[in-house]
N, C-alpha and C. Protein backbone atom coordinates (compact mmCIF):
# COMPACT_ATOMS: atom_id res chain seq x y z
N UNK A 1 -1.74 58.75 42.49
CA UNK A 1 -2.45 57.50 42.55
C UNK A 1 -2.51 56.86 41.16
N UNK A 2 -2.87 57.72 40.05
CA UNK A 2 -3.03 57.33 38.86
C UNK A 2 -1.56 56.28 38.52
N UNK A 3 -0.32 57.28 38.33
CA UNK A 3 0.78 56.37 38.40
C UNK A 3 0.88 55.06 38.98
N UNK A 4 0.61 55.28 40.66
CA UNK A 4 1.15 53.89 40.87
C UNK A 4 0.38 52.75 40.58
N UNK A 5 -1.47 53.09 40.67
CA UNK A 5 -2.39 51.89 39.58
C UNK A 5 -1.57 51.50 38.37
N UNK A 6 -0.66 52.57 37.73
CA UNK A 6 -0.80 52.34 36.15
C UNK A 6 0.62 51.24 36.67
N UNK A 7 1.59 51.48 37.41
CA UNK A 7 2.94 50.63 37.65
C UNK A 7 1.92 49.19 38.05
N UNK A 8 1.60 48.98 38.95
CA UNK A 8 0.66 48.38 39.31
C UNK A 8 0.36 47.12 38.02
N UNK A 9 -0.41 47.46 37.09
CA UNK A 9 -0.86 47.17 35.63
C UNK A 9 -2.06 47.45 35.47
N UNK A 10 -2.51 47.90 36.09
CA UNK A 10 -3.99 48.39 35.87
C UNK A 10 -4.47 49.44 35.22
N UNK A 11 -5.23 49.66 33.97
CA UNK A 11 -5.46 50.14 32.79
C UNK A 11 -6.84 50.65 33.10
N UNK A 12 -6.76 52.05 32.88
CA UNK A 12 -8.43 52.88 33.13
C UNK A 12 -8.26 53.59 32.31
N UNK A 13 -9.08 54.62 31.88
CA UNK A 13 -9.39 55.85 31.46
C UNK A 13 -9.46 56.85 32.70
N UNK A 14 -8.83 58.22 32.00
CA UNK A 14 -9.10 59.63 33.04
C UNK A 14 -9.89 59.96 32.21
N UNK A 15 -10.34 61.13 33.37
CA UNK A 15 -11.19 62.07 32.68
C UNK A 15 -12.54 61.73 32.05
N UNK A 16 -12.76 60.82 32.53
CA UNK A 16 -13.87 59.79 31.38
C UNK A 16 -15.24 60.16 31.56
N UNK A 17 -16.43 60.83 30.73
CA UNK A 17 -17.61 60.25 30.52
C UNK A 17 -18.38 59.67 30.59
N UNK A 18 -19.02 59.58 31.49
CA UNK A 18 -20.31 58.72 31.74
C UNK A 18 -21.59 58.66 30.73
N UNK A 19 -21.97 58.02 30.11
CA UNK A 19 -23.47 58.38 29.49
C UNK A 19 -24.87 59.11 30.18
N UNK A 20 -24.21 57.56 31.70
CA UNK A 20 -25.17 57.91 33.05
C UNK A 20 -25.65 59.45 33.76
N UNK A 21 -24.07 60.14 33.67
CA UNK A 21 -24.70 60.73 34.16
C UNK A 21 -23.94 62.35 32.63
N UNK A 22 -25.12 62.80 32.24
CA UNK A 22 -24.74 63.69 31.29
C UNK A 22 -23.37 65.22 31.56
N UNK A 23 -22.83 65.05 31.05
CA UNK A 23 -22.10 66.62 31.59
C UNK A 23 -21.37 66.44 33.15
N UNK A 24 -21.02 64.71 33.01
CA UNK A 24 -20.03 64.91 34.41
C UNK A 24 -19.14 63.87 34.22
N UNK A 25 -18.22 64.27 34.39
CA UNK A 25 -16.81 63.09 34.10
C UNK A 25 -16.38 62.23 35.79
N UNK A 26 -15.87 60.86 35.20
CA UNK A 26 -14.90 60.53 36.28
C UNK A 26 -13.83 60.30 36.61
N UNK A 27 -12.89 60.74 37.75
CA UNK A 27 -11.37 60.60 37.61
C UNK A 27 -10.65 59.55 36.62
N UNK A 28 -11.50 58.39 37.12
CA UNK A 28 -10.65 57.16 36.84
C UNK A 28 -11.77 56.03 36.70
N UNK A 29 -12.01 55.68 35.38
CA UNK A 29 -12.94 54.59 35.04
C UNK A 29 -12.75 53.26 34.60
N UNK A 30 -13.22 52.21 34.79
CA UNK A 30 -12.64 50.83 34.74
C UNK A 30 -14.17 50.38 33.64
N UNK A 31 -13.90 50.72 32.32
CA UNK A 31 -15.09 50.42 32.24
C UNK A 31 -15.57 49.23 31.99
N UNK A 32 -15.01 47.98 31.73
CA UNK A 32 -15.49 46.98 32.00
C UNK A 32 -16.00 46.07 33.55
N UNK A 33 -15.35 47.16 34.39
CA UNK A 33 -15.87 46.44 35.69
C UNK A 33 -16.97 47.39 36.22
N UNK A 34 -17.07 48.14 35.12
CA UNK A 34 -18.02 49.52 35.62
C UNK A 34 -17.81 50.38 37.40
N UNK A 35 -16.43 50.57 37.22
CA UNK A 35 -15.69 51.01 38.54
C UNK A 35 -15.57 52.62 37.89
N UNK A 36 -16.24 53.04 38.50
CA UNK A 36 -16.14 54.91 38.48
C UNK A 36 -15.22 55.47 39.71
N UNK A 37 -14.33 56.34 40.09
CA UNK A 37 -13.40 56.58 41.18
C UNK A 37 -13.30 58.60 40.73
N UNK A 38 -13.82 58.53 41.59
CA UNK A 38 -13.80 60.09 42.33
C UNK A 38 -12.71 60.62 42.87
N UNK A 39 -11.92 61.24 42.94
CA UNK A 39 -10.73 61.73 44.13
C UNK A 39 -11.27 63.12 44.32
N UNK A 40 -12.23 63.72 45.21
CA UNK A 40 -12.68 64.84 45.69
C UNK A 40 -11.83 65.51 46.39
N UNK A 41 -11.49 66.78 46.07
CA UNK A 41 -10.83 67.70 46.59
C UNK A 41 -11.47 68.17 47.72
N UNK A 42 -10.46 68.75 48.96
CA UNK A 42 -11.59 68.96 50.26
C UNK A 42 -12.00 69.92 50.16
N UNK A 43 -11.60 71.49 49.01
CA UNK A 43 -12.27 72.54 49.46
C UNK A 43 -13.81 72.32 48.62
N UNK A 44 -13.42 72.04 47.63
CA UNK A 44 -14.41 71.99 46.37
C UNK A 44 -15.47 71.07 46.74
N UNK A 45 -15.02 69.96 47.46
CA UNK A 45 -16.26 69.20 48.10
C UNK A 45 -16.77 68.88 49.49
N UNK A 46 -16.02 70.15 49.88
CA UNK A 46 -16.42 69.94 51.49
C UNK A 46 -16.52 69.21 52.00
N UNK A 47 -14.80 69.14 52.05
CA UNK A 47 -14.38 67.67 53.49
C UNK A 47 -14.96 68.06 54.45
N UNK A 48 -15.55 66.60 55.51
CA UNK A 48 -15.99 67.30 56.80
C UNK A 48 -15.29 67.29 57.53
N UNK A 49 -13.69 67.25 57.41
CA UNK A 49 -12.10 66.80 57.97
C UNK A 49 -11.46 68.33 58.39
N UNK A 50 -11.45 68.48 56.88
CA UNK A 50 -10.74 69.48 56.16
C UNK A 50 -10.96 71.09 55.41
N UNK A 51 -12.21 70.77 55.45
CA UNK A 51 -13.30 72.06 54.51
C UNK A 51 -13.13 73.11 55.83
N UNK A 52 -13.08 74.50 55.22
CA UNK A 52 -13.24 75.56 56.21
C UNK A 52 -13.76 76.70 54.76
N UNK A 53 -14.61 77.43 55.26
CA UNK A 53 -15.65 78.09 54.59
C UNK A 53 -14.47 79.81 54.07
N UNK A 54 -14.13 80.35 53.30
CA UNK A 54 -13.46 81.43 53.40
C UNK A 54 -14.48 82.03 53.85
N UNK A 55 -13.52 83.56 54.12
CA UNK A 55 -14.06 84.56 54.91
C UNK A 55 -14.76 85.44 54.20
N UNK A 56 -14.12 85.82 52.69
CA UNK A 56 -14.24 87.05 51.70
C UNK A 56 -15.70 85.73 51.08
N UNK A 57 -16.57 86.63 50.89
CA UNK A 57 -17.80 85.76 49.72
C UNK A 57 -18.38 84.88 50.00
N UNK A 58 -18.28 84.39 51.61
CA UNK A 58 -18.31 83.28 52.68
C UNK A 58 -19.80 82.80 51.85
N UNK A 59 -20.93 83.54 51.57
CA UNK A 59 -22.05 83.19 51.02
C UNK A 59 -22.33 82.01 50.16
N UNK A 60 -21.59 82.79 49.14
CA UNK A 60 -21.43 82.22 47.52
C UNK A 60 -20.75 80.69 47.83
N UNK A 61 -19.61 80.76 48.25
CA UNK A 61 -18.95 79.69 48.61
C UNK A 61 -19.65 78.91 49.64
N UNK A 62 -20.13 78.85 50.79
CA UNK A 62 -21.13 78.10 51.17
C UNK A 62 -22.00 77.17 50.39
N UNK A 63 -22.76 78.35 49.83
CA UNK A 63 -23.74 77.27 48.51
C UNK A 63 -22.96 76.29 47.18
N UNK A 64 -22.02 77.29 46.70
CA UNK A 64 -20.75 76.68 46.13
C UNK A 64 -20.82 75.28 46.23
N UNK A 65 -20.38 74.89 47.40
CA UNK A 65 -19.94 73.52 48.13
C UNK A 65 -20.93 72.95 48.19
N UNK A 66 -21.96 73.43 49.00
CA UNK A 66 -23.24 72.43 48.99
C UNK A 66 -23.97 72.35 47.34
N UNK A 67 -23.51 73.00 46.61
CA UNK A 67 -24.37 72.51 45.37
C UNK A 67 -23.39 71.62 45.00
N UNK A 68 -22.12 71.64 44.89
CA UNK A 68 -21.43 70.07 44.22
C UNK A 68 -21.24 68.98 45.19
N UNK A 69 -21.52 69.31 46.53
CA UNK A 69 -21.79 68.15 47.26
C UNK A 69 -23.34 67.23 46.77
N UNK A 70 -24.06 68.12 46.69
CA UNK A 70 -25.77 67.69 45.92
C UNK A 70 -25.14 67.05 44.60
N UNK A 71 -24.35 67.52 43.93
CA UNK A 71 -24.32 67.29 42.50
C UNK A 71 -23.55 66.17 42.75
N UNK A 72 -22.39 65.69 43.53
CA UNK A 72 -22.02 64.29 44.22
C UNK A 72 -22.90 62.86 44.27
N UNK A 73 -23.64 63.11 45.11
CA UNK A 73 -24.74 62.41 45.70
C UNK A 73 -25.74 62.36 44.71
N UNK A 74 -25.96 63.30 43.71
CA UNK A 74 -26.96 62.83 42.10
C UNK A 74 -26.10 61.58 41.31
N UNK A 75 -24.84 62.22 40.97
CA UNK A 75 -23.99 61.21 40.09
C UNK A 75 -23.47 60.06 41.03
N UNK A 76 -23.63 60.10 41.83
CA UNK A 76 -23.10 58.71 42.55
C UNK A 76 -24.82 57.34 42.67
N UNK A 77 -25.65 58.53 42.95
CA UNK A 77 -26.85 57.76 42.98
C UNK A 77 -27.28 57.25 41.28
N UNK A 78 -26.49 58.10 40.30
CA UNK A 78 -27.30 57.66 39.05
C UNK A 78 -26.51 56.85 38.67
N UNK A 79 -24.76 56.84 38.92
CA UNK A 79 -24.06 55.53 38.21
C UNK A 79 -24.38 54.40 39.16
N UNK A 80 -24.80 54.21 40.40
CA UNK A 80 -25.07 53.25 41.30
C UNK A 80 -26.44 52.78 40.55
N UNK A 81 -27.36 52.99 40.45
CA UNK A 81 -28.68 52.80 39.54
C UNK A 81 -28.68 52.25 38.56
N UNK A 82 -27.39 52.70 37.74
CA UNK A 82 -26.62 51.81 36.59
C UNK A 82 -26.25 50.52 36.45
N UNK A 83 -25.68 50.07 37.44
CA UNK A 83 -25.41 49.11 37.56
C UNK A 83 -23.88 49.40 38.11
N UNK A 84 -23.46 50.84 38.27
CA UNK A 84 -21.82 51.28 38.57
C UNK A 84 -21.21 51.05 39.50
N UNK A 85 -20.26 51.08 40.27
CA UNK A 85 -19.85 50.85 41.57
C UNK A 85 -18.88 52.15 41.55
N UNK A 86 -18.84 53.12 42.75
CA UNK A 86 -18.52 54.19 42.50
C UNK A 86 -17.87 54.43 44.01
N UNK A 87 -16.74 55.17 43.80
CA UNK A 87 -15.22 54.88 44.73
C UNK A 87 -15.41 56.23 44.81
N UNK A 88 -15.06 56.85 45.97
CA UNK A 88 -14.80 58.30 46.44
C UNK A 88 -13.90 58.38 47.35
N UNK A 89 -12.99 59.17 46.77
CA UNK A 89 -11.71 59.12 47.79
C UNK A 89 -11.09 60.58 48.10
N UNK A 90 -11.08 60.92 49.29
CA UNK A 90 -11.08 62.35 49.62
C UNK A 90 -9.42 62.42 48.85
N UNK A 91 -8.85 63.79 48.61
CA UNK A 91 -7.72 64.01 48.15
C UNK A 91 -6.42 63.60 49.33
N UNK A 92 -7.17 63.99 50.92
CA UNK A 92 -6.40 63.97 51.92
C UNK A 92 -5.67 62.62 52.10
N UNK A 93 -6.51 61.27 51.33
CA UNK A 93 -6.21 60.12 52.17
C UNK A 93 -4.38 60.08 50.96
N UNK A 94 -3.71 59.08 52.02
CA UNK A 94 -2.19 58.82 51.29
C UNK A 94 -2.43 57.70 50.14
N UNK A 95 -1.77 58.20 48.99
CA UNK A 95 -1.79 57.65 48.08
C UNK A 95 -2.10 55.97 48.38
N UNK A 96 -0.84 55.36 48.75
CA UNK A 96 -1.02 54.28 49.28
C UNK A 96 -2.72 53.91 49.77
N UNK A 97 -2.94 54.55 50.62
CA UNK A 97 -4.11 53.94 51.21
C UNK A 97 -5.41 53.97 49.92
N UNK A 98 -5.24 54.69 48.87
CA UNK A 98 -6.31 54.83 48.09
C UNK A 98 -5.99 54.03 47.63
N UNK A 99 -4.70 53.70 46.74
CA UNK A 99 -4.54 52.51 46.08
C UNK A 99 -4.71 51.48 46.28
N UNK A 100 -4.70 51.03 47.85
CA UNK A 100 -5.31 49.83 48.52
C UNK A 100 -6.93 49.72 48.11
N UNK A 101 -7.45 50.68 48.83
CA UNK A 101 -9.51 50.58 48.45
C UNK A 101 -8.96 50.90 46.90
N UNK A 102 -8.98 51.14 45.57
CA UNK A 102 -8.73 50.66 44.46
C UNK A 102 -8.90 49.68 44.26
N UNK A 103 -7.78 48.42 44.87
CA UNK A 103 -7.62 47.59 44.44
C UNK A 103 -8.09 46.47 44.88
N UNK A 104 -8.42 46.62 46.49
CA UNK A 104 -9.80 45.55 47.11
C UNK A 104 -10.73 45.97 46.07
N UNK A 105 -11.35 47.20 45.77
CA UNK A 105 -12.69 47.10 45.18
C UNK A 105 -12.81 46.33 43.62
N UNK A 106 -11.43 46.59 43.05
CA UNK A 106 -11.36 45.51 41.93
C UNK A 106 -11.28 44.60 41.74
N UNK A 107 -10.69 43.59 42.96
CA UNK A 107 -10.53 41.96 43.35
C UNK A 107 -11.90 41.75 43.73
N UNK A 108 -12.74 42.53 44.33
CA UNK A 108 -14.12 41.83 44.77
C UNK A 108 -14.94 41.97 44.04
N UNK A 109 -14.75 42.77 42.30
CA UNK A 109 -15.53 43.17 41.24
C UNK A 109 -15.00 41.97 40.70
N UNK A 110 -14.21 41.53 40.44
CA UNK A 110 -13.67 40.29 39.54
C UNK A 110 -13.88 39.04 40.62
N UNK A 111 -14.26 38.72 41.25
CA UNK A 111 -14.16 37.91 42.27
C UNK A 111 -15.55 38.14 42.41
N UNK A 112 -16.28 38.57 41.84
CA UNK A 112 -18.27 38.60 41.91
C UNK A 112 -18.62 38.57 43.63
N UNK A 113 -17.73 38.88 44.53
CA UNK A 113 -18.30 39.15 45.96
C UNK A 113 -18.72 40.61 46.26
N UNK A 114 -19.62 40.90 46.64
CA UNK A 114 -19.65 41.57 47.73
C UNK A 114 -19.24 42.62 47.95
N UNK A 115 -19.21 43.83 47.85
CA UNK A 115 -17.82 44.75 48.42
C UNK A 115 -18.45 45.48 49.78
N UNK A 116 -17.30 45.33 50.89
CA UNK A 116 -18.04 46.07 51.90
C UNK A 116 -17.54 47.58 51.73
């Protein structure tokens, strides 16, 4: 996805820093439109598609998931509070289709509408 934004012309930061939220980075940051973009992996964030619990440590990993799903829903609620607009895009969806919600959400950030 990163690539074809960047063919595209669209210029972000990886890996990027939030102030908002301390000790948590975001995939892909737009920081003048204050566009934060997530690409969540399904095991690590428990797709409700895709997630299946292993068998070995089933415990650990249970809570595992539900603590960075919690830890999700903190940083999405604290850059939203910010003033952020914050994109989550499971790993499963096709490139293409992410790059589409990308790029509506940046025409309607520059375009001061609305985003549904």
């Amino acid at each position: 996805m990163r690539r074809r934004l960047h063919a595209l012309g669209y210029r972000y930061r990886v890996d990027h820093p939030l102030k908002e939220t301390p000790r948590r980075r975001a995939d892909l940051v737009f920081t003048r439109l204050k566009l934060a973009i997530f690409v969540d992996g399904c095991f690590w964030h428990g797709c409700p598609k895709h997630y299946i619990s292993p068998r070995a440590n089933s415990d650990y990993w249970i809570q595992k998931v539900e603590r960075n799903r919690a830890r999700d829903a903190d940083t999405t609620a604290r850059l939203t509070e910010a003033g952020w607009r914050v994109l989550r895009i499971w790993e499963h969806v096709p490139v293409e289709e992410g790059v589409s919600m990308v790029e509506a959400t940046i025409e309607s950030l520059r375009a001061g509408q609305p985003i549904r």
